[in-house]
Protein backbone atom coordinates (compact mmCIF):
# COMPACT_ATOMS: atom_id res chain seq x y z
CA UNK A 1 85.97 116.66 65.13
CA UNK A 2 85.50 117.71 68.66
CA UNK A 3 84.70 114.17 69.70
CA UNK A 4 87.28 112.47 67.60
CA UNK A 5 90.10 114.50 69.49
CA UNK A 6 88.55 113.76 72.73
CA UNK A 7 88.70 110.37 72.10
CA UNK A 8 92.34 110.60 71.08
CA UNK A 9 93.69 112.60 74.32
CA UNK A 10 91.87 110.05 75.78
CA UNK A 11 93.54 106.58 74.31
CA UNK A 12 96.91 108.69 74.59
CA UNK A 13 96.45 109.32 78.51
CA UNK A 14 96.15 105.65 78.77
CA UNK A 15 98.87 104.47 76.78
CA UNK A 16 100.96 107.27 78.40
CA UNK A 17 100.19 105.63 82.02
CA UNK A 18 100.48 101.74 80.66
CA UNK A 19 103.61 102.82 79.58
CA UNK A 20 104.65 104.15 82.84
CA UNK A 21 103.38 101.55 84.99
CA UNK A 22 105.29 99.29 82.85
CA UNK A 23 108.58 100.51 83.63
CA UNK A 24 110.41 99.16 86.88
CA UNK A 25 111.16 101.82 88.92
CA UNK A 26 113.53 101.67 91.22
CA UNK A 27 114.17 102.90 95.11
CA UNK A 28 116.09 106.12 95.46
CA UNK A 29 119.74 106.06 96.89
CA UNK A 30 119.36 108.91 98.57
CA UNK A 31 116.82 111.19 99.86
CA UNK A 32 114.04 108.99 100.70
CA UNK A 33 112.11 108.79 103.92
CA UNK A 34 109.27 106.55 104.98
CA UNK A 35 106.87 108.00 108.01
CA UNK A 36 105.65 104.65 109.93
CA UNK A 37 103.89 104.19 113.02
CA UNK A 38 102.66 100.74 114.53
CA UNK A 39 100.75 99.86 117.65
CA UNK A 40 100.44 96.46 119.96
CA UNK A 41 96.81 96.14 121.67
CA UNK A 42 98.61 93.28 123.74
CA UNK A 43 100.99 95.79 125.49
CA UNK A 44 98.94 99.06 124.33
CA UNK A 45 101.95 100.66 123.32
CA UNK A 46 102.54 102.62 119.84
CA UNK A 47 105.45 103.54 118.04
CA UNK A 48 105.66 107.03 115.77
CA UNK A 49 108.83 106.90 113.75
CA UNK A 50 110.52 107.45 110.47
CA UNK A 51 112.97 105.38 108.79
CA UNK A 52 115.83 107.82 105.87
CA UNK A 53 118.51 106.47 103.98
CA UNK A 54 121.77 107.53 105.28
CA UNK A 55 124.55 107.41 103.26
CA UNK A 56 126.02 104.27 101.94
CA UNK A 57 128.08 101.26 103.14
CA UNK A 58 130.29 98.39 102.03
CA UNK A 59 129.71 95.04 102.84
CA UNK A 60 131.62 92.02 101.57
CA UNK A 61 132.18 94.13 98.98
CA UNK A 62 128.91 94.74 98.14
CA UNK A 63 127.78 98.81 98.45
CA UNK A 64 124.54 98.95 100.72
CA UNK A 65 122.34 101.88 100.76
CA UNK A 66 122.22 102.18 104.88
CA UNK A 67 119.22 102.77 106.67
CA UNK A 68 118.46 105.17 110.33
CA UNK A 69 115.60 104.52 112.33
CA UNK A 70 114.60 107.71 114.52
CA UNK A 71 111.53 108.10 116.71
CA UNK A 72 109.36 107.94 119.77
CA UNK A 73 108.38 104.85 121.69
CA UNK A 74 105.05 105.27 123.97
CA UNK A 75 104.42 102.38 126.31
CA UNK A 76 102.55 103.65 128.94
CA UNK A 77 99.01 104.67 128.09
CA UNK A 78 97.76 108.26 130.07
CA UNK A 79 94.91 107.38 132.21
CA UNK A 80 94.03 110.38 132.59
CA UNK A 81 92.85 110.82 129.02
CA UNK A 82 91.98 107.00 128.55
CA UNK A 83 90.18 106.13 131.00
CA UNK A 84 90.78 104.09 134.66
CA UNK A 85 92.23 101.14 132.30
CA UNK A 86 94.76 103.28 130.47
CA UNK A 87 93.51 101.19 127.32
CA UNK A 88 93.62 102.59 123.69
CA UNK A 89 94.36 101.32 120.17
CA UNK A 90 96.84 103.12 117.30
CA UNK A 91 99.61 105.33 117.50
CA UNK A 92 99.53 108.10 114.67
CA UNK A 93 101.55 111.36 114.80
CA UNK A 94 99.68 113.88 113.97
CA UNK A 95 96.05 112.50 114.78
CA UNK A 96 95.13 112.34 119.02
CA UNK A 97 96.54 108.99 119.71
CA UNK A 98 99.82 110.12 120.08
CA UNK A 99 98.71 112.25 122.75
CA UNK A 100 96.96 109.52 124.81
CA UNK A 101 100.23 108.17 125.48
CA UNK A 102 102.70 108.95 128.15
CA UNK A 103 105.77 110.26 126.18
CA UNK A 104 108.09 107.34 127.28
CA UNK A 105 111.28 107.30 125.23
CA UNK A 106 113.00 108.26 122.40
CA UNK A 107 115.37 106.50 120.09
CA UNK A 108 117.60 107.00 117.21
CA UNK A 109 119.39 103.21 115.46
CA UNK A 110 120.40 101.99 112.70
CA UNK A 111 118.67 98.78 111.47
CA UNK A 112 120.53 97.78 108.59
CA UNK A 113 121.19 98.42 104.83
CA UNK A 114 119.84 97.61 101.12
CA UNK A 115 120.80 97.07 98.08
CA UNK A 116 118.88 96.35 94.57
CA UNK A 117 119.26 94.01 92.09
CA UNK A 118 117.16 96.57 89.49
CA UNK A 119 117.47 93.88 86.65
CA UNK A 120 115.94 91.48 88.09
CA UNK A 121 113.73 93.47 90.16
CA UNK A 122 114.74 92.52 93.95
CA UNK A 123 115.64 94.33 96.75
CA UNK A 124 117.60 92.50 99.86
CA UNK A 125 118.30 93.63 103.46
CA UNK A 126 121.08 92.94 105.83
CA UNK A 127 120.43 93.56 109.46
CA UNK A 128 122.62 95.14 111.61
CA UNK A 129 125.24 92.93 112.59
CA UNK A 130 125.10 90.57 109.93
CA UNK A 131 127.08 89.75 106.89
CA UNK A 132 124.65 87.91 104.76
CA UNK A 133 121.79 89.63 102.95
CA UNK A 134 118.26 88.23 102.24
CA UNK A 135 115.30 89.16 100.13
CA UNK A 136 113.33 92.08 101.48
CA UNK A 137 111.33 92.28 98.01
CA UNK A 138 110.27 90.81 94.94
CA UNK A 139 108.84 92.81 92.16
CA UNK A 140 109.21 90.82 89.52
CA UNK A 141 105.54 89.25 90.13
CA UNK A 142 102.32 88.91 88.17
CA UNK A 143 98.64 88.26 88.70
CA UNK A 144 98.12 84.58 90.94
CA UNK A 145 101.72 84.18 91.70
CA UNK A 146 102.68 83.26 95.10
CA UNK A 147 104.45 86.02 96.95
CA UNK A 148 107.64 84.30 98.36
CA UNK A 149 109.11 84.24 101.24
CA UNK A 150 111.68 87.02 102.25
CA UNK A 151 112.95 88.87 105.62
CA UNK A 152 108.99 91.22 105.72
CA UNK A 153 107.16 88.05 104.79
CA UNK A 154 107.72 84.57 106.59
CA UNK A 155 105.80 82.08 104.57
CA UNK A 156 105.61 79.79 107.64
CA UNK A 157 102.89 82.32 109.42
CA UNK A 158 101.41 83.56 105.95
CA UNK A 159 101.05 82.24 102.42
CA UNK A 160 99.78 85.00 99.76
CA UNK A 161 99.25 85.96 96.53
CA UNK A 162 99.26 89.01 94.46
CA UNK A 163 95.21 88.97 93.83
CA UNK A 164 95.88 92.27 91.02
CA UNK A 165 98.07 94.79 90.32
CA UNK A 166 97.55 98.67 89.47
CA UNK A 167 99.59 101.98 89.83
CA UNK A 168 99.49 104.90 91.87
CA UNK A 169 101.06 108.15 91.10
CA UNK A 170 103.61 109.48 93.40
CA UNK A 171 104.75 113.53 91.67
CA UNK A 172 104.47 112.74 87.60
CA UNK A 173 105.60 109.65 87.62
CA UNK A 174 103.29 106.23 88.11
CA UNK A 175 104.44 102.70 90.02
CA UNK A 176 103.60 99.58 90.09
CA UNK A 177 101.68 98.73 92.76
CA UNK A 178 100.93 94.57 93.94
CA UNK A 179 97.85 93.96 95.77
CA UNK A 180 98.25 90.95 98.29
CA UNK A 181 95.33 88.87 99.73
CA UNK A 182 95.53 85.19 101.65
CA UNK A 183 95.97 82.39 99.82
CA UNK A 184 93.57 80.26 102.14
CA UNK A 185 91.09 82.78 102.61
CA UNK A 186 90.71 85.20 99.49
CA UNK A 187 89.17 88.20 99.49
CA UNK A 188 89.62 92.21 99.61
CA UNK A 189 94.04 93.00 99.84
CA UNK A 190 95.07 93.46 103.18
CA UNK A 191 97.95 94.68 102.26
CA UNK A 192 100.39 96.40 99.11
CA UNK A 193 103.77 96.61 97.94
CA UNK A 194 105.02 99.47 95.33
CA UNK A 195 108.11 99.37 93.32
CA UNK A 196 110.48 101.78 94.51
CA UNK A 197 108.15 102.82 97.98
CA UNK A 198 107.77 99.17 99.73
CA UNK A 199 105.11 98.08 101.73
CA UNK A 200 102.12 99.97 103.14
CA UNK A 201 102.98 98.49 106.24
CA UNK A 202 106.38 100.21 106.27
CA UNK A 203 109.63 99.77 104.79
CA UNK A 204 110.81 96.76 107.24
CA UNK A 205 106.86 95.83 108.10
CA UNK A 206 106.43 92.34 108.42
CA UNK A 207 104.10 91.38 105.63
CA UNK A 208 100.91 88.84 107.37
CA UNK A 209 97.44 89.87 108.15
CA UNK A 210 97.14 92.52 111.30
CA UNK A 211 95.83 90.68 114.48
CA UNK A 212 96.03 93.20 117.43
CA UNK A 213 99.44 93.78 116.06
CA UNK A 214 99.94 96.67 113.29
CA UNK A 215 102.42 98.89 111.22
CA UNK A 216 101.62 101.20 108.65
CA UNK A 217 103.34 103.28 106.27
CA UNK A 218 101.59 106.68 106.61
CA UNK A 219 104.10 108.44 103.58
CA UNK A 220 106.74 107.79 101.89
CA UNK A 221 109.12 110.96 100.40
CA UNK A 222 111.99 111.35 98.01
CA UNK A 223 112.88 113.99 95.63
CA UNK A 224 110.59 113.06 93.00
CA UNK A 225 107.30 113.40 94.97
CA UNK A 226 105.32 112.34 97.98
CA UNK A 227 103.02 109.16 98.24
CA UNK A 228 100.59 108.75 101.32
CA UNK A 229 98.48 105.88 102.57
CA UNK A 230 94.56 106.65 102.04
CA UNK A 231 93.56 107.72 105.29
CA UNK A 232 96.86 108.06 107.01
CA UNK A 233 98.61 111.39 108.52
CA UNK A 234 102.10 112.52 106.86
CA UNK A 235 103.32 114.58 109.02
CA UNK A 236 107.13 114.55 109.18
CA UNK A 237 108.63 113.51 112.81
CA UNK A 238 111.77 115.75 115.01
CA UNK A 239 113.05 113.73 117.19
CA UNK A 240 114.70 115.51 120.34
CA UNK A 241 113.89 119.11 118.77
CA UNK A 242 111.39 121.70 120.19
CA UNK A 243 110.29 124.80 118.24
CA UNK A 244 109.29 127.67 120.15
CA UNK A 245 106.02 129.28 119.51
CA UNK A 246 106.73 132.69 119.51
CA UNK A 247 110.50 133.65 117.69
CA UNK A 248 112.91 135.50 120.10
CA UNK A 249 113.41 139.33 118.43
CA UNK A 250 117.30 139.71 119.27
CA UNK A 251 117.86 136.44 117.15
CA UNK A 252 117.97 136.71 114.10
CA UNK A 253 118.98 134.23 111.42
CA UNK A 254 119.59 135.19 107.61
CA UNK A 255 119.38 134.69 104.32
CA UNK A 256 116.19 132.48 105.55
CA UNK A 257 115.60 130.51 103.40
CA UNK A 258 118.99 129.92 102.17
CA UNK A 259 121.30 127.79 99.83
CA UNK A 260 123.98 127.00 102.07
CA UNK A 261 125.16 129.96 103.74
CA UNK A 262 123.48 132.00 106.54
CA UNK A 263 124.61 134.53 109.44
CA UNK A 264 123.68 134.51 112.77
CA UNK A 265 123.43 137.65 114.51
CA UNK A 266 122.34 138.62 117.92
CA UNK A 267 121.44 141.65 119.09
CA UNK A 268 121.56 143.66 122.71
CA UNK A 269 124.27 142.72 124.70
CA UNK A 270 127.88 141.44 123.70
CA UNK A 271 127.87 137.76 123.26
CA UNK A 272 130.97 136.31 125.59
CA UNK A 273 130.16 132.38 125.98
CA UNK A 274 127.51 130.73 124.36
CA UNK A 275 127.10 127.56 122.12
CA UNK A 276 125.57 127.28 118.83
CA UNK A 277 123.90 124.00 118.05
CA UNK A 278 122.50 123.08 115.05
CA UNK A 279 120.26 119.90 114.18
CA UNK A 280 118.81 118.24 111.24
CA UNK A 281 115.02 117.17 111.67
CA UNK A 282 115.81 113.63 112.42
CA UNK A 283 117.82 115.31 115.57
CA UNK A 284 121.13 114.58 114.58
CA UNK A 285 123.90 117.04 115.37
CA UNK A 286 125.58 118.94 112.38
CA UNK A 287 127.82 121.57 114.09
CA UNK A 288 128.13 122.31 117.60
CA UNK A 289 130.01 125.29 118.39
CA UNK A 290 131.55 127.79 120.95
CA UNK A 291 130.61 131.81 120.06
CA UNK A 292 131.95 134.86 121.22
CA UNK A 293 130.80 137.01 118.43
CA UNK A 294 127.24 139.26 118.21
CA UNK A 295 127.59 137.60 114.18
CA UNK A 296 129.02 134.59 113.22
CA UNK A 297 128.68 132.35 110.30
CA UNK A 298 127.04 128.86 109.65
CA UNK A 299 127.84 126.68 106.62
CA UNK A 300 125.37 123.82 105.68
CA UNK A 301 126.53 124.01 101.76
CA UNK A 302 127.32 120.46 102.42
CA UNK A 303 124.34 119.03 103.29
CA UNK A 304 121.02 118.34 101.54
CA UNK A 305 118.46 120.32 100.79
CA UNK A 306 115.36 120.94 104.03
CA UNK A 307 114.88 121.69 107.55
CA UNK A 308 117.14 122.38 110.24
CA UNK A 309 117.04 123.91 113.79
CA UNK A 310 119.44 126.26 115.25
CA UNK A 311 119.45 126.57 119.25
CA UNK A 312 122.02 129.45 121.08
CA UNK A 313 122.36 128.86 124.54
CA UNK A 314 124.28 130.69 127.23
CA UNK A 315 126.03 129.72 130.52
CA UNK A 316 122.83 131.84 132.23
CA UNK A 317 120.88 128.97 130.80
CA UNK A 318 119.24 131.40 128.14
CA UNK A 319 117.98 130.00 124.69
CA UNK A 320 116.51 130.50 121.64
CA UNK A 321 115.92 128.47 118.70
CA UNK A 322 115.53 129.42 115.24
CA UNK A 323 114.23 127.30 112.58
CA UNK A 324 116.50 127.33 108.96
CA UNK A 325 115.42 126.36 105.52
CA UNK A 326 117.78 125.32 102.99
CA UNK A 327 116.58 125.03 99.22
């Protein structure tokens, strides 16, 4: 009896994830953010970045789901932890690449937008600027078919094919996943795409075999669950934003955590000019404000749900910053 309901968990499991595989599931709206981070062993320079959806668009009359690209661009290697020739490969936040890199610049852009065509299984991207879309992806693929050509995946430098297809699980919920090899020279995948995630060379990551030139997805988040690349680091990215180590005791923010609503208050002295920033963890400004109160207020019932950073600064050049969690 034992055995025969062993066996029968067993068949269900894998009906229960056939079935889900075999559902098209779609990219989020809103709430999604890919981590990325590519190198160049021409240049030896790196990139550690994230790309989030941010808020919508109309195009031609055509709603776009619009896309912000924020992160750090190192193109000077450190010779002083390299070596006399300054030369090193990969760029990973989070692993000690980054930090054999001269911090060089950062940089916050929008690339363009997407929209889906769910029925048929597409996605398409319009770049910044432009006013005609193309096709970013194609999911609507099976076993030996050709993958074809779209804006990631120029078939004049690479022709592929989907050599198999399996799932991976990203919170309870399992998609598709296409495994892409050469056409001329088959062999091992060098590289996948997953419906509603992309490619594990990034969301925009041009789709050919790496030569000396990489990008890699490291995670990809939304609401629903997290999915990293084996042997990656997912480490979310603040662009602009420092955190101090130790908290400052006459600053105090609260409810923290919070759903919307918090108070500031500031202890010793009476507060008579100081500024009150606030940033979310791509670095973008949400209020900036004047304070001449010991308490005042902050509102953030109107955005989403995660991390921001508070920073109080006074005309003395004083500061603090003070990290806020919104759930």
């Amino acid at each position: 009896m034992k055995r025969l309901l062993l066996l029968f968990f067993f068949c269900f499991s894998l009906s229960f994830v056939k079935a889900q595989s075999s559902v098209y599931h779609s990219f989020p709206g809103a709430g999604a953010l890919w981590r990325e981070n590519s190198g160049d062993y021409n240049c030896n320079c790196c990139r550690d970045y994230q790309v989030n959806i941010d808020g919508d668009t109309i195009i031609s009359g055509t709603t776009y789901h619009k896309l912000k690209w924020a992160g750090i661009i190192y193109d000077s290697p450190n010779p002083a932890t390299t070596g006399s020739s300054g030369s090193y490969w990969g760029c990973q936040l989070g692993s000690l690449y980054s930090y054999y890199y001269l911090h060089n610049s950062t940089s916050i852009y929008y690339p363009g937008a997407f929209r889906e065509d769910v029925s048929n299984k597409k996605v398409y991207f319009i770049p910044a600027g432009e006013l005609t879309d193309t096709l970013l992806y194609d999911f609507n693929l099976s076993v030996g078919d050709t993958l074809p050509g779209s804006y990631t995946h120029p078939t004049i430098v690479s022709t592929d094919t989907v050599s198999s297809i399996d799932s991976v699980l990203i919170g309870s919920i399992y998609h598709k996943r296409f495994n892409i090899s050469q056409t001329a020279n088959p062999g091992p995948a060098y590289v996948s795409i997953i419906e509603g995630v992309g490619s594990t060379f990034g969301f925009l990551g041009i789709l050919m075999p790496p030569f000396e030139i990489q990008n890699v997805l490291d995670c990809f988040t939304d609401t629903t669950g997290i999915y990293t690349t084996p042997g990656s680091f997912c480490t979310m990215l603040s662009v602009n934003i420092s955190e101090p180590s130790e908290p400052e005791d006459n600053v105090f923010v609260y409810p923290n955590p919070g759903e919307g609503k918090y108070k500031l208050n500031i202890n010793g002295a009476a507060v008579t000019d100081a500024v009150l920033e606030v940033k979310g963890l791509l670095g973008n400004t949400i209020i900036t404000m004047k304070i001449k109160e010991n308490v005042t207020e902050i509102d953030l019932t109107n955005q989403p749900k995660g991390i921001y950073f508070l920073r109080v600064s006074d005309s003395n050049g004083n500061s603090a910053v003070k990290k806020i969690v919104k759930q």
